[in-house]
Protein backbone atom coordinates (compact mmCIF):
# COMPACT_ATOMS: atom_id res chain seq x y z
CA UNK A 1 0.00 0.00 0.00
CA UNK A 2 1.34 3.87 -0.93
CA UNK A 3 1.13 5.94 2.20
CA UNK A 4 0.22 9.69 0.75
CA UNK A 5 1.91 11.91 2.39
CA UNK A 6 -0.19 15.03 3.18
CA UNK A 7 1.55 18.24 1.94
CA UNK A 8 1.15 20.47 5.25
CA UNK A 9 2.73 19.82 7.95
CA UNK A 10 1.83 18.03 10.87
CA UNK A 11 4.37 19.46 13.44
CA UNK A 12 8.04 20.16 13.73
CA UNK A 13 11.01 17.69 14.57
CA UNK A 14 12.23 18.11 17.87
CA UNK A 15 15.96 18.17 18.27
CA UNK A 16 15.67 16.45 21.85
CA UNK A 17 18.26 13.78 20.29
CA UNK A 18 20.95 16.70 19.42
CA UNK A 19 20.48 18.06 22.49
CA UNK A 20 23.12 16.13 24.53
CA UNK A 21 25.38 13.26 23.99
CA UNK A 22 27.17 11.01 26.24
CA UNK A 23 31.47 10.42 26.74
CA UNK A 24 33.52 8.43 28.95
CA UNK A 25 35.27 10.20 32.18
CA UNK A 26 36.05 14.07 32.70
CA UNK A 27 39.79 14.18 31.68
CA UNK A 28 39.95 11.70 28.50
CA UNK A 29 38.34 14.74 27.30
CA UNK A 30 42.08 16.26 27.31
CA UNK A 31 43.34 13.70 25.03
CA UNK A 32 44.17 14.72 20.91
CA UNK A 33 42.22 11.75 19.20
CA UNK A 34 39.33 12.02 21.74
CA UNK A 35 39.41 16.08 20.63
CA UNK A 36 39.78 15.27 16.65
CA UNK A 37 36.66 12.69 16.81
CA UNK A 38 34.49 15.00 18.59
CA UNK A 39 35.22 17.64 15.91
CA UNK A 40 34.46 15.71 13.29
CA UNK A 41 31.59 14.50 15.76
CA UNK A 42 30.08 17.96 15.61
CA UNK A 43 31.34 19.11 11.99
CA UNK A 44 28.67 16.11 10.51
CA UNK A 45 26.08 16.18 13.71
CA UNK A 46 26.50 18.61 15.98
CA UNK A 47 25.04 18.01 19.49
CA UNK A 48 24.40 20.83 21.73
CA UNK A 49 25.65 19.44 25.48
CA UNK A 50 28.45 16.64 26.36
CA UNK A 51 27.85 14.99 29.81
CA UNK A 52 30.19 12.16 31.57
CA UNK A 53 31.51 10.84 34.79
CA UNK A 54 33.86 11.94 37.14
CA UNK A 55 33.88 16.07 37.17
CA UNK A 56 35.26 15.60 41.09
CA UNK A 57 37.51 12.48 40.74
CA UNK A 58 40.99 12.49 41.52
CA UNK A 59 41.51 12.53 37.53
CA UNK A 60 40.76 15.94 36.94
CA UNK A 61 42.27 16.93 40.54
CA UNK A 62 39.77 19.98 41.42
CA UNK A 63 39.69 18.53 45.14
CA UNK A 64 43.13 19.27 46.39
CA UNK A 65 43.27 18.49 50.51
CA UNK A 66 46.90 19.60 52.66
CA UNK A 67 48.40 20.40 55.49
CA UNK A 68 49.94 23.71 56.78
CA UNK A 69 50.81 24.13 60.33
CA UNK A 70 49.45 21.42 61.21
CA UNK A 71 46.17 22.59 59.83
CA UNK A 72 43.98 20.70 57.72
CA UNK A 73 42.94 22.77 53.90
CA UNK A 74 41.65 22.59 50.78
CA UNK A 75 43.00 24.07 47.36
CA UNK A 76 40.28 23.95 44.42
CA UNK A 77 42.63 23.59 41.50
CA UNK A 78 41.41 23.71 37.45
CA UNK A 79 43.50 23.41 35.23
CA UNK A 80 42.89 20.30 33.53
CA UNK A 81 39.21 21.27 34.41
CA UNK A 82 39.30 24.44 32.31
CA UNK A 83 41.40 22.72 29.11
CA UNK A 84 38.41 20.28 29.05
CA UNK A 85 35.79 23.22 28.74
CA UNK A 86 37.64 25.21 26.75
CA UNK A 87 37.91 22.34 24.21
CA UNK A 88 34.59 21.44 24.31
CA UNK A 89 33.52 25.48 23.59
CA UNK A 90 35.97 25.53 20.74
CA UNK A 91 34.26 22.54 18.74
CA UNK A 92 31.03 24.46 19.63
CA UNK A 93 29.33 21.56 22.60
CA UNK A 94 28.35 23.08 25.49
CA UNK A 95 29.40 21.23 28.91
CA UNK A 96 26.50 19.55 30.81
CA UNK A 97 27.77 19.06 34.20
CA UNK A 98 27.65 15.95 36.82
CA UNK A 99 28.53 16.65 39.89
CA UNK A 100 30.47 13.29 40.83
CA UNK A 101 32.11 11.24 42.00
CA UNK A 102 33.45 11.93 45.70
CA UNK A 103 37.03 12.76 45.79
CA UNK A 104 39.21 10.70 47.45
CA UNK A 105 39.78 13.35 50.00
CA UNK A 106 36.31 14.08 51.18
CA UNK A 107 34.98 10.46 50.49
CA UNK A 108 33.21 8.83 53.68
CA UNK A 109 34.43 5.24 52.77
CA UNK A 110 36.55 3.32 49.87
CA UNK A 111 33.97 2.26 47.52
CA UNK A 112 34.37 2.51 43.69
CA UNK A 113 33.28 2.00 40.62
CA UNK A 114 34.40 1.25 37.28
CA UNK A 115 38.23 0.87 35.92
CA UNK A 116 39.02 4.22 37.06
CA UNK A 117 37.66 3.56 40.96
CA UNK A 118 35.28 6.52 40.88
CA UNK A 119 34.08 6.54 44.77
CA UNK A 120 30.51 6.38 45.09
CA UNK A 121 30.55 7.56 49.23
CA UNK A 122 28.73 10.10 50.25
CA UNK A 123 30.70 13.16 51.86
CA UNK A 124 32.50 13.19 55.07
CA UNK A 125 31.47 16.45 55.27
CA UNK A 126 28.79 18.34 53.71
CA UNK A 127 30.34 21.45 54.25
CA UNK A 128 33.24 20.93 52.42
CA UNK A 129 31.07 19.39 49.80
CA UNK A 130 29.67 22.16 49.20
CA UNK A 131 32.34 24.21 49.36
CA UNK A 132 33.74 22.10 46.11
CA UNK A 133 30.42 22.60 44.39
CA UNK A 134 30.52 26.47 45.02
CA UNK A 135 34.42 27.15 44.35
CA UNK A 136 33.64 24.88 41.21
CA UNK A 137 30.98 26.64 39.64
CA UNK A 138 31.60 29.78 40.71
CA UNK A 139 35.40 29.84 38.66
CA UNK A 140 33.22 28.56 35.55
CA UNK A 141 31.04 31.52 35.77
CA UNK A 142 33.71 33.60 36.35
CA UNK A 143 35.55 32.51 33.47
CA UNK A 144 33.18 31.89 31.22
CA UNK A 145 30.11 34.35 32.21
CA UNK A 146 26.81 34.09 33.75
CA UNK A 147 24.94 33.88 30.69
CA UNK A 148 27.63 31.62 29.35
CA UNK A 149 27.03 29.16 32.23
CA UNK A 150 23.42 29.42 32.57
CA UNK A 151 22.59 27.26 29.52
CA UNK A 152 25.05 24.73 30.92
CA UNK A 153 22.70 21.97 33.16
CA UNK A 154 24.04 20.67 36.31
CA UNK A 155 22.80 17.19 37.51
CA UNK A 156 23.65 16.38 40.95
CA UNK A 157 25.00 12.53 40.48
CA UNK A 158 24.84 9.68 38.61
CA UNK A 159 21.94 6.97 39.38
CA UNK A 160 21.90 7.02 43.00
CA UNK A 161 19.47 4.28 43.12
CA UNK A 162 21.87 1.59 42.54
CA UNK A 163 24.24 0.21 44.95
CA UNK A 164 26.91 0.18 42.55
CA UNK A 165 26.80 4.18 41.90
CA UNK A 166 25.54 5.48 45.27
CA UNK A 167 26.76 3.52 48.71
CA UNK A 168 23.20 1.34 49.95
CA UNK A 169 21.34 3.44 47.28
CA UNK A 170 20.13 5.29 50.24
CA UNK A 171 17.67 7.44 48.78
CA UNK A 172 17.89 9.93 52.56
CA UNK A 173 21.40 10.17 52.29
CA UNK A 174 21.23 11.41 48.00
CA UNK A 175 18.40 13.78 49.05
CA UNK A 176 20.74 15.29 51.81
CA UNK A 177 23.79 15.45 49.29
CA UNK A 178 20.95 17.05 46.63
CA UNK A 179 19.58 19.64 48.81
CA UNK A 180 23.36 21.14 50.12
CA UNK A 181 24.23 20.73 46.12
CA UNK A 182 21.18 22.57 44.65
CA UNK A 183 21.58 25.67 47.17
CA UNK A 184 25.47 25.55 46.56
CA UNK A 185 24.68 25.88 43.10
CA UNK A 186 21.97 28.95 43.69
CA UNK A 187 24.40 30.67 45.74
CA UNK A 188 27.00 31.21 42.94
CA UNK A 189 24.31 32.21 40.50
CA UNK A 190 20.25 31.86 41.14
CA UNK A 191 19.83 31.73 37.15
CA UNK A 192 21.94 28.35 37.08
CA UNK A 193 19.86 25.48 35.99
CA UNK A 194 20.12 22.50 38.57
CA UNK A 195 18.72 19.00 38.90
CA UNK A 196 18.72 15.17 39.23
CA UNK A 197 18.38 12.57 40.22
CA UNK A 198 19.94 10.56 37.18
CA UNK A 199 17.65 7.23 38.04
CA UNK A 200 18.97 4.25 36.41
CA UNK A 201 16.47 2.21 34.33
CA UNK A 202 15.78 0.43 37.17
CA UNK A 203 14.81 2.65 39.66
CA UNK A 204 11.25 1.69 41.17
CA UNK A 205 8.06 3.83 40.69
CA UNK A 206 8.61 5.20 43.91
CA UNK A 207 12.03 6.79 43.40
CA UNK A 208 10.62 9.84 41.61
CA UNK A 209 7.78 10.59 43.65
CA UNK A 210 9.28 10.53 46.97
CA UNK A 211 12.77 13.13 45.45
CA UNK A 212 9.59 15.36 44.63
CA UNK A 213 8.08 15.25 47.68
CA UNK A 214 11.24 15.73 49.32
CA UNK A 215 12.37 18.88 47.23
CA UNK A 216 8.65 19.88 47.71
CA UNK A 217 8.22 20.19 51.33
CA UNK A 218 11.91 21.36 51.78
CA UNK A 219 11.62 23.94 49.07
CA UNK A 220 15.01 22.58 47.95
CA UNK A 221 16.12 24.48 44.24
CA UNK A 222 15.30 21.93 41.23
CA UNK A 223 14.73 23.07 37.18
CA UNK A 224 14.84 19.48 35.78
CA UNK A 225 14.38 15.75 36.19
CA UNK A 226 16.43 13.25 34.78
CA UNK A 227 17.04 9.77 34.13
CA UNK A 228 18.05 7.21 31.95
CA UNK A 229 16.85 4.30 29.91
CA UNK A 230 18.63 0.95 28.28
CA UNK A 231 16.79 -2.03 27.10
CA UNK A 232 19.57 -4.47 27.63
CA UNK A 233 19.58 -7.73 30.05
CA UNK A 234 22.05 -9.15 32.67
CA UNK A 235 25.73 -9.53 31.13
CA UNK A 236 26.30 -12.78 29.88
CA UNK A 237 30.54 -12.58 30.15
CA UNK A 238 32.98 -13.91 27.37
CA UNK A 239 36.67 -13.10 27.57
CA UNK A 240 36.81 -9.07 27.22
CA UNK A 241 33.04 -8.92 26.09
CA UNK A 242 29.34 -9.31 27.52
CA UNK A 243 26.75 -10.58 25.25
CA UNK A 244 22.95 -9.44 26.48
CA UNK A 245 19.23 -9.91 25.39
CA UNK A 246 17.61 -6.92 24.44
CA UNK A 247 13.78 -5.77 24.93
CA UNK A 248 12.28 -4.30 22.28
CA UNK A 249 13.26 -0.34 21.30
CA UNK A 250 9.86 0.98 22.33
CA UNK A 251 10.50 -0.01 26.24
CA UNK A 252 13.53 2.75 25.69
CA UNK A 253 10.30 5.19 24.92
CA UNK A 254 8.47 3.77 27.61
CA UNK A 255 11.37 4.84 30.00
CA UNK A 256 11.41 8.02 28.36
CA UNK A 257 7.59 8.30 29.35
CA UNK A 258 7.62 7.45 32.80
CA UNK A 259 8.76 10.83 34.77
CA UNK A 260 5.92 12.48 33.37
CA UNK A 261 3.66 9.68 34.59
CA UNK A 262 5.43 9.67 37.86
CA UNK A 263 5.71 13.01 38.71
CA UNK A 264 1.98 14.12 37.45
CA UNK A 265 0.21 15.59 40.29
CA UNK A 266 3.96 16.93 41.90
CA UNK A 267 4.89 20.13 42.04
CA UNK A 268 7.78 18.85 39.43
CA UNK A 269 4.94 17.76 36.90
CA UNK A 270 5.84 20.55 34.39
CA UNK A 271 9.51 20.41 34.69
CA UNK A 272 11.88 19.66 31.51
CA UNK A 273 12.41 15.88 31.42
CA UNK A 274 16.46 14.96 30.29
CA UNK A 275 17.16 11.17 29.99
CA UNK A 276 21.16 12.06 30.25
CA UNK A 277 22.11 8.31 29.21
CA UNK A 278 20.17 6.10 26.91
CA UNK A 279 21.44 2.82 24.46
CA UNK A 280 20.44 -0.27 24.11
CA UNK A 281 23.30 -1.74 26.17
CA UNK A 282 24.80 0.41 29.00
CA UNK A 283 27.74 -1.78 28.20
CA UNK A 284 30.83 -0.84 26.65
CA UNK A 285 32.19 -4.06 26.15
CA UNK A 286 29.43 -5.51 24.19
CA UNK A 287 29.97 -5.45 20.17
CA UNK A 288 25.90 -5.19 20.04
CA UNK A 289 26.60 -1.19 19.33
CA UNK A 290 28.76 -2.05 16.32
CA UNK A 291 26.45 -3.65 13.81
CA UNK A 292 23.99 -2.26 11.71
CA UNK A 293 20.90 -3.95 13.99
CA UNK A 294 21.75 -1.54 15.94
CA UNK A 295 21.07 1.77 13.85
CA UNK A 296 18.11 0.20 12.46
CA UNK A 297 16.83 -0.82 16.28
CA UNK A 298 17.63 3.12 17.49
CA UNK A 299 16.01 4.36 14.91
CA UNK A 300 12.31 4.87 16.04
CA UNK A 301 14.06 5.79 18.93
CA UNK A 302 15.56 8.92 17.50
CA UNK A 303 12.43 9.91 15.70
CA UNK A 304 9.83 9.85 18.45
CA UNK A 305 11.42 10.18 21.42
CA UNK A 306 11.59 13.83 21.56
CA UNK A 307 7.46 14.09 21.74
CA UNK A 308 8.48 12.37 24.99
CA UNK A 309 11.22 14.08 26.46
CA UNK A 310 13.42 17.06 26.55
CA UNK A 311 16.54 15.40 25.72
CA UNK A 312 18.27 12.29 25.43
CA UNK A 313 21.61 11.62 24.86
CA UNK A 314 23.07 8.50 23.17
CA UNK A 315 25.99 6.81 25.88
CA UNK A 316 28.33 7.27 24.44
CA UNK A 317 29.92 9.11 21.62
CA UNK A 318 33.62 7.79 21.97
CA UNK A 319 34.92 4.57 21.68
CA UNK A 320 37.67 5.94 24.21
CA UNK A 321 35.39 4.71 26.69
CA UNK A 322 37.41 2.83 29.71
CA UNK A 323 34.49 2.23 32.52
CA UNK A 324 35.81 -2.06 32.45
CA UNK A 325 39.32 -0.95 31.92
CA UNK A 326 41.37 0.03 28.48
CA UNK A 327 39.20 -1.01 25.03
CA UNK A 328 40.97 -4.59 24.16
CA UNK A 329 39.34 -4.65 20.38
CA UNK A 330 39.23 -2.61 17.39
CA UNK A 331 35.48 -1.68 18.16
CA UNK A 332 34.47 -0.46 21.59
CA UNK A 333 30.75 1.20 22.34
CA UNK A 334 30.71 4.45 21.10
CA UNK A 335 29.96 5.86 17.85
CA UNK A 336 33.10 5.19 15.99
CA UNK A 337 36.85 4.17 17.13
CA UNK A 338 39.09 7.57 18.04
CA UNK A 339 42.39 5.85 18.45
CA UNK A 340 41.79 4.45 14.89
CA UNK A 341 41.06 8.40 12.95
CA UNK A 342 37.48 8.11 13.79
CA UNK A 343 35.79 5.01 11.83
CA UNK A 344 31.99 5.56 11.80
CA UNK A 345 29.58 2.75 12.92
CA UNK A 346 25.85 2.08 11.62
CA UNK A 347 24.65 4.26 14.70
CA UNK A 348 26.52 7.38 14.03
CA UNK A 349 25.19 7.14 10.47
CA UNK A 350 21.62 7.36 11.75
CA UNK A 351 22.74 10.69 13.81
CA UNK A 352 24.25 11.94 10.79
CA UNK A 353 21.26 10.64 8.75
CA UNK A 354 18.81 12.69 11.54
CA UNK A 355 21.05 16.21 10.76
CA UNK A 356 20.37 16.19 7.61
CA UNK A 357 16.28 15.66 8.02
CA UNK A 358 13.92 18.99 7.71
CA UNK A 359 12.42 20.66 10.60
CA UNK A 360 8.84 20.34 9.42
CA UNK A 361 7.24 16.67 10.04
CA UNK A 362 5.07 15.70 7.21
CA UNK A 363 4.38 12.03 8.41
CA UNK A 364 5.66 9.70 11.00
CA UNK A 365 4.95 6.22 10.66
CA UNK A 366 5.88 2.36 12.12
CA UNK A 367 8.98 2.67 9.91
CA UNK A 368 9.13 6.18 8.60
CA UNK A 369 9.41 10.14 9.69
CA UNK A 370 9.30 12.45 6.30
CA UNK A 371 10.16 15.82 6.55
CA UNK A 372 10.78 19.30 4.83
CA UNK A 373 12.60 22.58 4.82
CA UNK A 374 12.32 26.21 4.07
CA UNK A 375 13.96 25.32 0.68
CA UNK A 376 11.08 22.31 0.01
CA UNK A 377 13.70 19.70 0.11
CA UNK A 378 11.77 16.79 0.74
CA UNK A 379 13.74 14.02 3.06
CA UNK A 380 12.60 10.41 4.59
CA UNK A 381 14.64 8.96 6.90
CA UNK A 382 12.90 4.64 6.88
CA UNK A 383 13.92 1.58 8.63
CA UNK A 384 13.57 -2.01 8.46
CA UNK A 385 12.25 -3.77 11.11
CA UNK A 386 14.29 -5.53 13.67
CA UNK A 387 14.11 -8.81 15.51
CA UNK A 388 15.53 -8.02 18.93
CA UNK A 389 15.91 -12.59 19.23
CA UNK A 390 18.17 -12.23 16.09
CA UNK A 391 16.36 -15.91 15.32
CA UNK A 392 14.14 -14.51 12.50
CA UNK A 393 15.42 -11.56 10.97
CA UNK A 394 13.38 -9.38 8.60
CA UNK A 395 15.33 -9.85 5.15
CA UNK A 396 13.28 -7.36 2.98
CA UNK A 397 10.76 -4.48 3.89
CA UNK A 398 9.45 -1.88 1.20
CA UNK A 399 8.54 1.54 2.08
CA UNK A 400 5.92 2.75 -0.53
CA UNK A 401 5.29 7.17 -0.17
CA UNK A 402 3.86 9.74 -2.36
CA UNK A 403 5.39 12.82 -1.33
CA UNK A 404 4.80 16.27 -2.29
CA UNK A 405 7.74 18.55 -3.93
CA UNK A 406 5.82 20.97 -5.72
CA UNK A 407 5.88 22.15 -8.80
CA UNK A 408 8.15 20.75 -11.06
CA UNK A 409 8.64 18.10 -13.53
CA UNK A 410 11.19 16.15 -11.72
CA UNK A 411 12.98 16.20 -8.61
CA UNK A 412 16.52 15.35 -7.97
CA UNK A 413 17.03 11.99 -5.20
CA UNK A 414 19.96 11.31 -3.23
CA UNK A 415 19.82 8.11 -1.15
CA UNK A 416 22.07 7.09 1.70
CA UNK A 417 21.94 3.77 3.73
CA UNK A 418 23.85 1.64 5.59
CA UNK A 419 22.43 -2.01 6.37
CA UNK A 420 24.67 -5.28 6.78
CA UNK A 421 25.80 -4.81 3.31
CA UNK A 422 26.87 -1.38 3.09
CA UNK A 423 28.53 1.26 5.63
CA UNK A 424 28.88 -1.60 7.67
CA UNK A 425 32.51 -1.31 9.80
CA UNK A 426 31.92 -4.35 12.03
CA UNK A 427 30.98 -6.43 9.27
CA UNK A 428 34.54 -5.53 7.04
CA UNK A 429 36.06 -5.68 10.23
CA UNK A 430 34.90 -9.42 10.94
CA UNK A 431 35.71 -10.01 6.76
CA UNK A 432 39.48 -8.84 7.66
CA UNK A 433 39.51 -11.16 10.09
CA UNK A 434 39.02 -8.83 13.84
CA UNK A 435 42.89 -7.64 13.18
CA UNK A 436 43.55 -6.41 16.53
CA UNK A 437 45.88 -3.72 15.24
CA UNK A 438 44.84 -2.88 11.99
CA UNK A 439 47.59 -1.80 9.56
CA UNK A 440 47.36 1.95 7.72
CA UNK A 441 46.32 0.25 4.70
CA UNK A 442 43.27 -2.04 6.53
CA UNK A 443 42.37 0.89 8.64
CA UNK A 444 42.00 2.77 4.98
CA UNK A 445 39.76 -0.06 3.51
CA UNK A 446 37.81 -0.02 6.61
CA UNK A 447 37.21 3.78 6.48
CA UNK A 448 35.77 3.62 3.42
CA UNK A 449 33.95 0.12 4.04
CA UNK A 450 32.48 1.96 6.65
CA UNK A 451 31.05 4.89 4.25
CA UNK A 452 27.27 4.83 3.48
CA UNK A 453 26.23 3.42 0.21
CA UNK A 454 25.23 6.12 -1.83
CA UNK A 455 22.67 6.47 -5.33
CA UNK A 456 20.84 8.75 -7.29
CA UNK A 457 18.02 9.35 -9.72
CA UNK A 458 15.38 12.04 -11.55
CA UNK A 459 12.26 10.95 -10.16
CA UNK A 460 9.45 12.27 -12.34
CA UNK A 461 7.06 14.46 -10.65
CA UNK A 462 3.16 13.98 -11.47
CA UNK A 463 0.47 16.76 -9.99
CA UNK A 464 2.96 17.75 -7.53
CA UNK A 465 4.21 14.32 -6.38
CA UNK A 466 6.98 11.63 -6.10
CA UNK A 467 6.02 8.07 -5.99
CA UNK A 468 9.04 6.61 -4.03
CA UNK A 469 9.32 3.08 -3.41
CA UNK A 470 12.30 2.44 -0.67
CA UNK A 471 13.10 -1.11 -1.03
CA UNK A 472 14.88 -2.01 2.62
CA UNK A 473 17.07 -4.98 3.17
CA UNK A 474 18.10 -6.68 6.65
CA UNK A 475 18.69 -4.27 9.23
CA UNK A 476 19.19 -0.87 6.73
CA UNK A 477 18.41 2.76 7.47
CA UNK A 478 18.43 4.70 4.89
CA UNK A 479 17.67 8.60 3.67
CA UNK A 480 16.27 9.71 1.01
CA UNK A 481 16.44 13.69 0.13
CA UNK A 482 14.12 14.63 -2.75
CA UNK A 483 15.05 18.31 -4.02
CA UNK A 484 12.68 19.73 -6.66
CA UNK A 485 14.80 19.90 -10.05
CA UNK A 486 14.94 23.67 -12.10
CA UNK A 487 16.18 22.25 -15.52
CA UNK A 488 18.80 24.57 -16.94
CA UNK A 489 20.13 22.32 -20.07
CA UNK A 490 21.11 24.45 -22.99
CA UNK A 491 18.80 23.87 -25.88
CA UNK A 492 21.30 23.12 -28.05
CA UNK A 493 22.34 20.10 -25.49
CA UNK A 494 22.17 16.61 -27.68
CA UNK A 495 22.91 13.92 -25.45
CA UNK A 496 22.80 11.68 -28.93
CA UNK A 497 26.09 13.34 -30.00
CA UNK A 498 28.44 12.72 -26.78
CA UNK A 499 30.35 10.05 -28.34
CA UNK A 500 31.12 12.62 -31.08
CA UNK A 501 28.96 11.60 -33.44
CA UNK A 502 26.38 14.00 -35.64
CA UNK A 503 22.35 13.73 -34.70
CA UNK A 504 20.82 12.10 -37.19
């Protein structure tokens, strides 16, 4: 069946999924080939925010205890702190601050997390705490500006409701280090935008509601909830690797829904919603990011999911991503590989596919989201279905549209896709046989392995419309950007007499 494709729009495209993007911890950020991916990062997508771990960890040494005179101190030091943000400003992201993880110095016990041992105590004193959080943002305003730092969020933590990121979860002792955060924060500046409380995926119904009715009653400082969603099961460990089942991509919408739903009758009800990490697998280590399922499984994702939220920002963008220690293959959960000059995966593709799209929504569909801009450049960014089992894969899907482009006689079409045929890197990387340190030459062929396959052709217009049949095979995403075509051959063109020879 040929959907038509009505002519007004319906809407416009939110750009909730440029909004923000994940990396890995504070200071990698101060490395060259983590730098030269996210400029090419935000040359060909261009997100708006960067958020990661460990702004207060020993790595980025803000939290500087000593002794004088037998006298206990505390020096707030910033330089690697302010090469990071001034980085990040000059490839145009804006910073979206976590405050986290306890410094070694002020930490209450020894707990960590991760690789890196990012301690997950609370404070041994709130006071000095908050002094960090104060002397902290109070040099980025002054170095930056007020209005500078104003449209930088700052989220108090990182899923408190788990054991592994917050000591007992104890949802008393968060809601303590909250309240002395949020009024540090309003003391610097009361414009600053602050808020929390990062819930894992996992976090019960309850969560929510009782941080609002907390903040409520204590009139603690809040401008936004957050929390994050991933669809992935336990990890099912191979040697350097996890393997997990996945639920199907609309539960990562469902998650995406439920702060509105939990928070409706709260004073928070009308607050902006950010889910600050969301992926299929919250794992670095498992390859499931690298194929092309996985564009083709986000991609509903990325077209509906900012009707539902705010924001929501993909975890990660980097492949220099060490949270279970230093990357051991070629491919390693983010969008592409930096210490290999930036090879693209499936999934950064679809963001770069989702840049190019219009601002006005024309349709949306199962499979589909058209849209068009100022200049009545027609685009369709479809999908194939996905089996989330892998035991019965969709092989072929067809995408049948009549879209309006106005009036002309034919319009101009430039299709991209990758699929497991084409712009696939995993899949040339498997065919080379996983080299574990690619040559120069094999990291060329896989560059341009992992390049979208690319077509064209004049598509004759009839009363206005297109008829465009998108035939999709296993696991492809593909766009298709219809531009209206003003025909400026030369009369005297003969395309007869190219070969040199005279028209008969």
């Amino acid at each position: 069946m040929r959907i038509t494709v009505a002519e007004h729009p319906c809407g416009r495209l939110s750009d909730a999924w440029r909004f923000a993007v994940g990396t890995g911890r504070f200071e990698l950020a101060l490395r060259r080939d983590y730098q030269d991916s996210l400029a090419l990062v935000q040359r060909e997508i261009g997100f708006r925010h960067i958020r990661g771990h460990g702004l207060f960890s020993d790595g980025v040494g803000v939290h500087r205890p000593y002794e004088h005179r037998g006298e206990r101190h505390v020096r707030h030091a910033f330089t690697y702190l302010d090469q990071v943000v001034d980085a990040y400003l000059e490839l145009g992201i804006r910073p979206f601050l976590e405050l986290g993880f306890m410094p070694a110095g002020l930490a209450s016990g020894a707990q960590t997390v991760f690789w890196w041992r990012g301690n997950v105590t609370p404070p041994r004193a709130h006071t000095e705490w908050a002094d960090l959080v104060r002397a902290t943002v109070g040099h980025l305003v002054d170095r930056y500006g007020p209005a500078e730092v104003r449209r930088w969020p700052i989220e108090v933590w990182n899923e408190p409701d788990l054991k592994d990121f917050w000591q007992d979860a104890d949802a008393d002792a968060y809601h303590r280090l909250y309240e002395v955060s949020a009024h540090a924060v309003k003391e610097v500046d009361a414009a600053l935008q602050v808020g929390g409380p990062a819930l894992s995926p996992g976090a019960g119904d309850d969560w929510l509601p009782r941080f609002a009715e907390f903040v409520t009653d204590r009139e603690v400082p809040i401008d936004f909830v957050s929390r994050h969603a991933y669809t992935s099961g336990p990890a099912q460990h191979v040697p350097f690797g996890v393997h997990q089942t996945l639920a199907p991509a609309q539960r990562l919408l469902d998650q995406f829904a439920a702060p509105r739903r939990q928070l409706a009758g709260t004073a928070l009800a009308d607050l902006p919603v950010h889910v600050t990490e969301f992926n299929s697998s919250y794992r670095p280590d498992n390859p499931i990011h690298d194929t092309a399922f996985h564009a083709a499984y986000l991609a509903p994702v990325l077209a509906g999911g900012g009707d539902l939220v705010d924001s929501f920002a993909y975890w990660t963008f980097s492949d220099m991503f060490e949270e279970v220690g230093i990357p051991t293959t070629l491919l390693h959960g983010g969008f592409g590989l930096l210490t290999h000059r930036q090879l693209k995966k499936p999934a950064y593709h679809l963001y770069a596919f989702m840049s190019r799209l219009g601002d006005q929504v024309l349709a949306r569909g199962p499979d589909h989201l058209v849209t068009r801009d100022d200049t009545g450049r027609v685009t369709v960014l479809a999908w194939a279905p996905v089996d989330v089992t892998g035991r019965d894969p969709v092989d072929g899907h067809t995408v049948r549209l009549s879209l309006p482009v106005g009036a002309a006689r034919t319009a101009f079409l430039l299709r991209s896709s990758v699929s497991e045929d084409a712009g696939n890197l995993w899949r040339a990387w498997c065919e080379l046989g996983r080299p574990s340190s690619p040559t120069s030459r094999q990291l060329d062929w896989l560059r341009e392995a992992a390049e979208p396959a690319r077509r064209h052709a004049s598509l004759p217009v009839q009363a206005g419309r297109v008829a465009l049949d998108l035939h999709l095979s296993r696991h492809e995403v593909t766009l298709a950007e219809l531009t209206p075509v003003t025909d400026e051959t030369p009369p005297w063109w003969d395309e007869t007499r190219l070969y040199g020879e005279a028209s008969s």
